[in-house]
Protein backbone atom coordinates (compact mmCIF):
# COMPACT_ATOMS: atom_id res chain seq x y z
CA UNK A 1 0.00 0.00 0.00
CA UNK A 2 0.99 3.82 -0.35
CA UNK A 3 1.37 5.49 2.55
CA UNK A 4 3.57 8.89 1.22
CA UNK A 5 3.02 10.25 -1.99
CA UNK A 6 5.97 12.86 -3.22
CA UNK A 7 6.22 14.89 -6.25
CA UNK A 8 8.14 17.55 -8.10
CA UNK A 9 6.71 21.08 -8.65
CA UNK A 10 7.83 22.40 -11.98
CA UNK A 11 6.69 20.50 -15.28
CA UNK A 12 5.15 17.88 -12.90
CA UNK A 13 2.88 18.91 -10.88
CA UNK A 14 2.48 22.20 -12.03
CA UNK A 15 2.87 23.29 -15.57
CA UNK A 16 6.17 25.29 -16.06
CA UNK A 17 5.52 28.98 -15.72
CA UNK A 18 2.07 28.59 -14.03
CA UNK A 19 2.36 30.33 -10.43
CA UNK A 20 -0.29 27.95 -8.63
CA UNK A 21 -1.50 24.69 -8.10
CA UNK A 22 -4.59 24.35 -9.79
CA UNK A 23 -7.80 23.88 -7.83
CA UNK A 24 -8.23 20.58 -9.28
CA UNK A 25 -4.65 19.35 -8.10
CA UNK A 26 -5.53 20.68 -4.48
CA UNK A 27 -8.47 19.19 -4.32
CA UNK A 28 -6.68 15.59 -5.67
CA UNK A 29 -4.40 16.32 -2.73
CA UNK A 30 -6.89 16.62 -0.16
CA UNK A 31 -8.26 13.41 -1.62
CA UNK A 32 -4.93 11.58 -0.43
CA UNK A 33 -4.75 13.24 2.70
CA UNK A 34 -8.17 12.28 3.62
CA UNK A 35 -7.39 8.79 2.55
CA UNK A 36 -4.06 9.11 5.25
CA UNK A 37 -2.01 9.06 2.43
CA UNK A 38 1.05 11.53 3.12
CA UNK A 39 1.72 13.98 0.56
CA UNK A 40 4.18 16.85 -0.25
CA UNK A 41 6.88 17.87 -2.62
CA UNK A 42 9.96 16.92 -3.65
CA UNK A 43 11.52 19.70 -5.15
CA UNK A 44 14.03 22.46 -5.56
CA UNK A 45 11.56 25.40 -4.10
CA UNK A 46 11.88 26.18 -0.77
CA UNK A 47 9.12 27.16 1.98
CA UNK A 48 8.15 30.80 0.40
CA UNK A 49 7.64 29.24 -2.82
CA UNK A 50 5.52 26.54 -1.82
CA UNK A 51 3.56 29.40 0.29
CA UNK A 52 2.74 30.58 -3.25
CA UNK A 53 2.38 27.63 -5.45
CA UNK A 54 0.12 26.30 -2.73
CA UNK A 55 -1.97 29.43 -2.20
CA UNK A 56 -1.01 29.26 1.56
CA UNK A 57 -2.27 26.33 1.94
CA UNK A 58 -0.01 24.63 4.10
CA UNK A 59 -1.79 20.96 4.25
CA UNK A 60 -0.32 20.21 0.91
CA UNK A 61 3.82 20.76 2.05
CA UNK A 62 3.43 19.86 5.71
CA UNK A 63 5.36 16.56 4.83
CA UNK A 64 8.44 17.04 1.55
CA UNK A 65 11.78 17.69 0.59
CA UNK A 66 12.36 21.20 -0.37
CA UNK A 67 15.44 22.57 -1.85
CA UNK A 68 16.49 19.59 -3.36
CA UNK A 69 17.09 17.74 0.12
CA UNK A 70 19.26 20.52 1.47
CA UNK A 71 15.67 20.88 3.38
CA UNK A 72 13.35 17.96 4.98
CA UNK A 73 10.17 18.31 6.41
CA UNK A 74 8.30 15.25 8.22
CA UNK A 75 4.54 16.24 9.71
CA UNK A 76 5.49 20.33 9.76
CA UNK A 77 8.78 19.30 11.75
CA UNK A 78 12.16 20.15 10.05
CA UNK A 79 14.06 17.51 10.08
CA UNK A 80 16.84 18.57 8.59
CA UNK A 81 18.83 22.20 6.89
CA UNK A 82 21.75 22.38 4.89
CA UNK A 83 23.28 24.88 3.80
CA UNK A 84 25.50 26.57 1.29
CA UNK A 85 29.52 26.33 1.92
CA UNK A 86 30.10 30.43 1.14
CA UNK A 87 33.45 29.71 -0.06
CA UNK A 88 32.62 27.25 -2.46
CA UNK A 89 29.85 29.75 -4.03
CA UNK A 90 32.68 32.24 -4.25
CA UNK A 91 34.86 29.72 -6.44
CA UNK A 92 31.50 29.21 -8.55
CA UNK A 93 30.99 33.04 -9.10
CA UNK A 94 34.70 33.61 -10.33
CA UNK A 95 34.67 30.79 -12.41
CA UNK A 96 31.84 32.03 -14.02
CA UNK A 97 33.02 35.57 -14.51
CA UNK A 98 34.38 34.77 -18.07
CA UNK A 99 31.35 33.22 -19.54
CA UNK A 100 28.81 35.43 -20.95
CA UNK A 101 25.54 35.13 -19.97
CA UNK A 102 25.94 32.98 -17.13
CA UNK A 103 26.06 33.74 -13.61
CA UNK A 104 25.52 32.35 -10.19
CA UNK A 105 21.95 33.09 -8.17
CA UNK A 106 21.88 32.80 -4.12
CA UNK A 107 18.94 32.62 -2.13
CA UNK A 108 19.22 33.78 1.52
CA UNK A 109 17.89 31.50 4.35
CA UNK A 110 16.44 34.54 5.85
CA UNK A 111 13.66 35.22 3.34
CA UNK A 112 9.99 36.41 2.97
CA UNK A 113 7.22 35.54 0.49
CA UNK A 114 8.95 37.63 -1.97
CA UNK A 115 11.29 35.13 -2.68
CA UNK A 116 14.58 37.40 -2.79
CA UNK A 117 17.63 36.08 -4.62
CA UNK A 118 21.25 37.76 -5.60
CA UNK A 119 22.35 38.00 -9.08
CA UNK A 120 25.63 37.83 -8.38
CA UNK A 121 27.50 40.01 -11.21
CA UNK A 122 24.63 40.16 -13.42
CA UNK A 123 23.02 42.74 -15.48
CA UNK A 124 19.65 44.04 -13.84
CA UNK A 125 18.25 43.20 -17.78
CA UNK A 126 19.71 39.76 -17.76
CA UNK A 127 18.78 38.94 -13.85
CA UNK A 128 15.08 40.10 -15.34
CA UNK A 129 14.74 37.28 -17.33
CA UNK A 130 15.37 34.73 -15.09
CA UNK A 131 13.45 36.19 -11.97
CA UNK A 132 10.47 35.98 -14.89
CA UNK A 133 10.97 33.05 -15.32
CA UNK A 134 11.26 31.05 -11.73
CA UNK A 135 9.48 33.70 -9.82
CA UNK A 136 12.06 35.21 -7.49
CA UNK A 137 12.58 38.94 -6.51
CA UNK A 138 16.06 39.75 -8.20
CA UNK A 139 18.38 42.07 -6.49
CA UNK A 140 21.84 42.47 -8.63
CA UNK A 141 24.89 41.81 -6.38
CA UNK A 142 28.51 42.52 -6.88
CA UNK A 143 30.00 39.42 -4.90
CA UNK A 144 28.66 36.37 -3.02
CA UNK A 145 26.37 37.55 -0.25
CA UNK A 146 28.40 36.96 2.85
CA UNK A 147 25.21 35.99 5.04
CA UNK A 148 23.45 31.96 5.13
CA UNK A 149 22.20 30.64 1.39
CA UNK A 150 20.15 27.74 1.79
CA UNK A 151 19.75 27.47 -2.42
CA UNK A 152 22.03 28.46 -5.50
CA UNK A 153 21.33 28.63 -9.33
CA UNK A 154 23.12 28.87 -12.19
CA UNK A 155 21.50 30.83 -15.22
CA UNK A 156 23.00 29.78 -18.47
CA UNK A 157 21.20 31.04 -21.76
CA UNK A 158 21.78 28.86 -24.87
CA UNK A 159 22.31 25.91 -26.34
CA UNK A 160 22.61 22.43 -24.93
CA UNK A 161 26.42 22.86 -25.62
CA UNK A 162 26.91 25.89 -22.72
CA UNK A 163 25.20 23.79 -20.69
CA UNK A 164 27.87 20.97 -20.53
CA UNK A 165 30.76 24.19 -20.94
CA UNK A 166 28.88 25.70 -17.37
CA UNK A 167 29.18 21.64 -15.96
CA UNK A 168 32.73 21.85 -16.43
CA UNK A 169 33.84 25.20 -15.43
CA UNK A 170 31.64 24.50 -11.85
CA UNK A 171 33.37 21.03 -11.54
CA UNK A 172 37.01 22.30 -12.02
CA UNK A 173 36.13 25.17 -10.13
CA UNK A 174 33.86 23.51 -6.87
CA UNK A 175 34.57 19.62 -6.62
CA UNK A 176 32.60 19.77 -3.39
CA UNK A 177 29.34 20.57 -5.12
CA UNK A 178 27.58 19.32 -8.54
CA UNK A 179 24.72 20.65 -10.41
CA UNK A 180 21.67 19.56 -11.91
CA UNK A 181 19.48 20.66 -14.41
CA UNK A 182 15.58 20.92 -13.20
CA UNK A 183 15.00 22.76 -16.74
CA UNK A 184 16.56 24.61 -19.79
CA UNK A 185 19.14 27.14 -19.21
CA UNK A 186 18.97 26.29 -15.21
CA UNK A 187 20.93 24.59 -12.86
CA UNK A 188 20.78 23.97 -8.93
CA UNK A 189 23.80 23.73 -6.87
CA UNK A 190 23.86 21.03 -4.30
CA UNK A 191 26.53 20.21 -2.27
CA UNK A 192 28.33 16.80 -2.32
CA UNK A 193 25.49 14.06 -1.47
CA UNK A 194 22.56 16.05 -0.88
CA UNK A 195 20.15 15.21 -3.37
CA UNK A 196 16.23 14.57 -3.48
CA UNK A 197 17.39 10.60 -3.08
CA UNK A 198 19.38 11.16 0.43
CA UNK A 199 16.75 13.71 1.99
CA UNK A 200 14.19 11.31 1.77
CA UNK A 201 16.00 8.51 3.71
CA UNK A 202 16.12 11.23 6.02
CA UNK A 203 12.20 11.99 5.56
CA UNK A 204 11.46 7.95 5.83
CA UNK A 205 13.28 7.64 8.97
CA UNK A 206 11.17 10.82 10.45
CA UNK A 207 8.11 9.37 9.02
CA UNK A 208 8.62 5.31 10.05
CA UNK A 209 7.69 4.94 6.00
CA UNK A 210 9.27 2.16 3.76
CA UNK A 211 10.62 2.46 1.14
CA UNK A 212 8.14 0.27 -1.05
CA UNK A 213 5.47 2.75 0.42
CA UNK A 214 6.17 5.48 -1.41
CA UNK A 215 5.33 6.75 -4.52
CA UNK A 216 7.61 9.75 -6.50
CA UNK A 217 6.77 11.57 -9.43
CA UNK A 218 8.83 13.60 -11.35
CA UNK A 219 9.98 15.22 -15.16
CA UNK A 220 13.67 16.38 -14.92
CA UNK A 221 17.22 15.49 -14.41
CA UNK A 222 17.03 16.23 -10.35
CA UNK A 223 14.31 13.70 -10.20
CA UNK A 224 16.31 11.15 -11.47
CA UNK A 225 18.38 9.82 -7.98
CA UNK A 226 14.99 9.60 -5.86
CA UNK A 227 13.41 7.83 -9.14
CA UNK A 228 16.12 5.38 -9.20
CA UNK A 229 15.88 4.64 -5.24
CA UNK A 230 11.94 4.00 -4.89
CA UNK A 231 9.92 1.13 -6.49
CA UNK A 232 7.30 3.39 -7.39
CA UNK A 233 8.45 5.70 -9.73
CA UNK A 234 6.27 7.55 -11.83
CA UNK A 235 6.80 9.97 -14.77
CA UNK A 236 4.79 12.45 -16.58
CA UNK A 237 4.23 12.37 -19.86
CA UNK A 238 6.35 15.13 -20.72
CA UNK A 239 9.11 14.03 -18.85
CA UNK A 240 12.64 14.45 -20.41
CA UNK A 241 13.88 10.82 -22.09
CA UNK A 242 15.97 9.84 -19.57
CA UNK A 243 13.08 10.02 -16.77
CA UNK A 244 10.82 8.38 -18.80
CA UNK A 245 13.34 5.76 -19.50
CA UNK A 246 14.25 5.47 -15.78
CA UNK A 247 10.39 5.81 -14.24
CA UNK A 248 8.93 2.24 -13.87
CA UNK A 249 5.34 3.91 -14.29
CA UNK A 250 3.80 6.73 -16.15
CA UNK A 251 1.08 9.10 -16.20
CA UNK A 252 -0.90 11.91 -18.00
CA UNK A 253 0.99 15.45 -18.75
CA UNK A 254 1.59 17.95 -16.48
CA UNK A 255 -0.45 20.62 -18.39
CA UNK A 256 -3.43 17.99 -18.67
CA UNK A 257 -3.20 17.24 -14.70
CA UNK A 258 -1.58 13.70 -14.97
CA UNK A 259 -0.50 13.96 -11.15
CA UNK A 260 -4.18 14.93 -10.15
CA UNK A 261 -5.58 12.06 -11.97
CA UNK A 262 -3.14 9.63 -10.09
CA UNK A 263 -3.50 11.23 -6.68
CA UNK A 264 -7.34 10.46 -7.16
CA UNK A 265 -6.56 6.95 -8.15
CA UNK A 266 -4.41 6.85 -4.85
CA UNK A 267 -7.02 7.74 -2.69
CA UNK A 268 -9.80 5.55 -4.28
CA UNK A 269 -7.29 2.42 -4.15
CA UNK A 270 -6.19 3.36 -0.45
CA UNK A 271 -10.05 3.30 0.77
CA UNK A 272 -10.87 -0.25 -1.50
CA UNK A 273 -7.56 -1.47 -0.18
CA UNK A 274 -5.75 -2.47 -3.22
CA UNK A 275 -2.89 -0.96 -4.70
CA UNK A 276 -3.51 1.80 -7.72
CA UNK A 277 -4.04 0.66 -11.50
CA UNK A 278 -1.35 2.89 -12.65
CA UNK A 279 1.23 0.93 -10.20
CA UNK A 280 0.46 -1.98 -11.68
CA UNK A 281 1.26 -1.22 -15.05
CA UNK A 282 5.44 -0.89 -15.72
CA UNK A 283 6.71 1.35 -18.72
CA UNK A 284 8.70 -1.40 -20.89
């Protein structure tokens, strides 16, 4: 049976660029819960943006990994924070420096519902683009913020090819950290063995949840370590090829509410006690 349901935001969830959870979704959520099915998120926003996404409704990110794992929340305990090494985001920035168009993002621990984040030696025009984009509250910096980040970015505009250039130049540059991609043009900086797959061994041990209890969907390269730990994987449709070759089950599109339609599923299975038709049907 499913007892914790997780799932990314961006592309999964929610449709990329849409600010909210759609009533539909909440209500699909509220289904689970109901059903005492745990649910939350397993993604790269942190608490404010979840605020928003969620329209303050808090029952839907009580439970979840935020951040990427650097944050872990079990029942609306914390479980566990991690943050940012400042000198390795220094290293980052210069290495950066050279490369046009890219720069480094940091988002301060102490925050609001803003959502404030540094563009650290951007343009105000090209930090624009981005805060579009993701929803943050850009303020142009000169240097690494010298206060507690709990989340970096990495903007990097073009092709697929600056993408792997930006990989290198953070590698050589920050050993101690690696990035990910969650979409286009857009990496998260995680330090060495945090990742959506190690906060939620944390979140299990909170919760007293197995691993063969849990069900995790996702779209994007930082899905793909908690998709390859869990049973229960699940894509969306619109997931990148590598997730939908790694995801041993599959749903609807984001933009058409595939996560909604499973959570109902969930719920309905979890009252009939069996286990949800989607789960028993693998990809091939």
């Amino acid at each position: 049976m499913i007892r914790l349901v997780l799932s990314d935001m961006d592309n999964t969830l929610v449709p990329f660029g849409q600010g909210r959870v759609s009533a539909r979704t909440r209500e699909a959520i509220h289904e689970v819960l109901d059903a005492g099915v745990l649910f939350g998120p397993a993604t790269g926003r942190d608490y404010v943006e979840l605020m928003r996404f969620f329209q303050g409704d808090e029952s839907g990110f009580m439970t979840g990994i935020f951040s990427n794992g650097k944050r872990v929340r079990a029942d609306g305990r914390y479980v566990r924070t991690v943050l940012l090494d400042h000198e390795s985001l220094v290293r980052i920035d210069e290495a950066l420096r050279g490369e046009k168009g890219m720069f480094l993002v940091c988002y301060p621990e102490a925050t609001d519902l803003t959502n404030p984040a540094y563009g650290v030696g951007a343009t105000r025009e090209e930090l624009e683009v981005f805060a579009r984009r993701c929803s943050f509250a850009g303020r142009v910096a000169d240097v690494v913020p010298d206060e507690d980040v709990i989340a970096a970015t990495i903007a990097c505009p073009g092709p697929p090819e600056r993408m792997e250039r930006c990989r290198a130049l953070v590698a050589e540059a920050a050993p101690e950290v690696r990035v990910v991609s969650p979409f286009p043009e857009w990496f998260d900086v995680l330090p060495a063995g945090v990742s959506k797959a190690d906060g939620l061994e944390v979140l299990l041990e909170a919760l007293g949840v197995g691993l063969d209890e849990v069900a995790v969907f996702g779209d994007a390269e930082n899905d793909l370590t908690i998709m390859r730990k869990v049973p229960h994987s699940v894509a969306v449709a619109n997931a990148t090829d590598e997730v939908l070759r790694t995801a041993r089950h599959r749903v609807g599109a984001s933009a058409d509410e595939g996560v909604a339609d499973a959570l109902f599923e969930i719920a309905r299975a979890t009252r009939a006690g069996e286990q949800p038709a989607f789960l028993r049907e693998e990809t091939l």
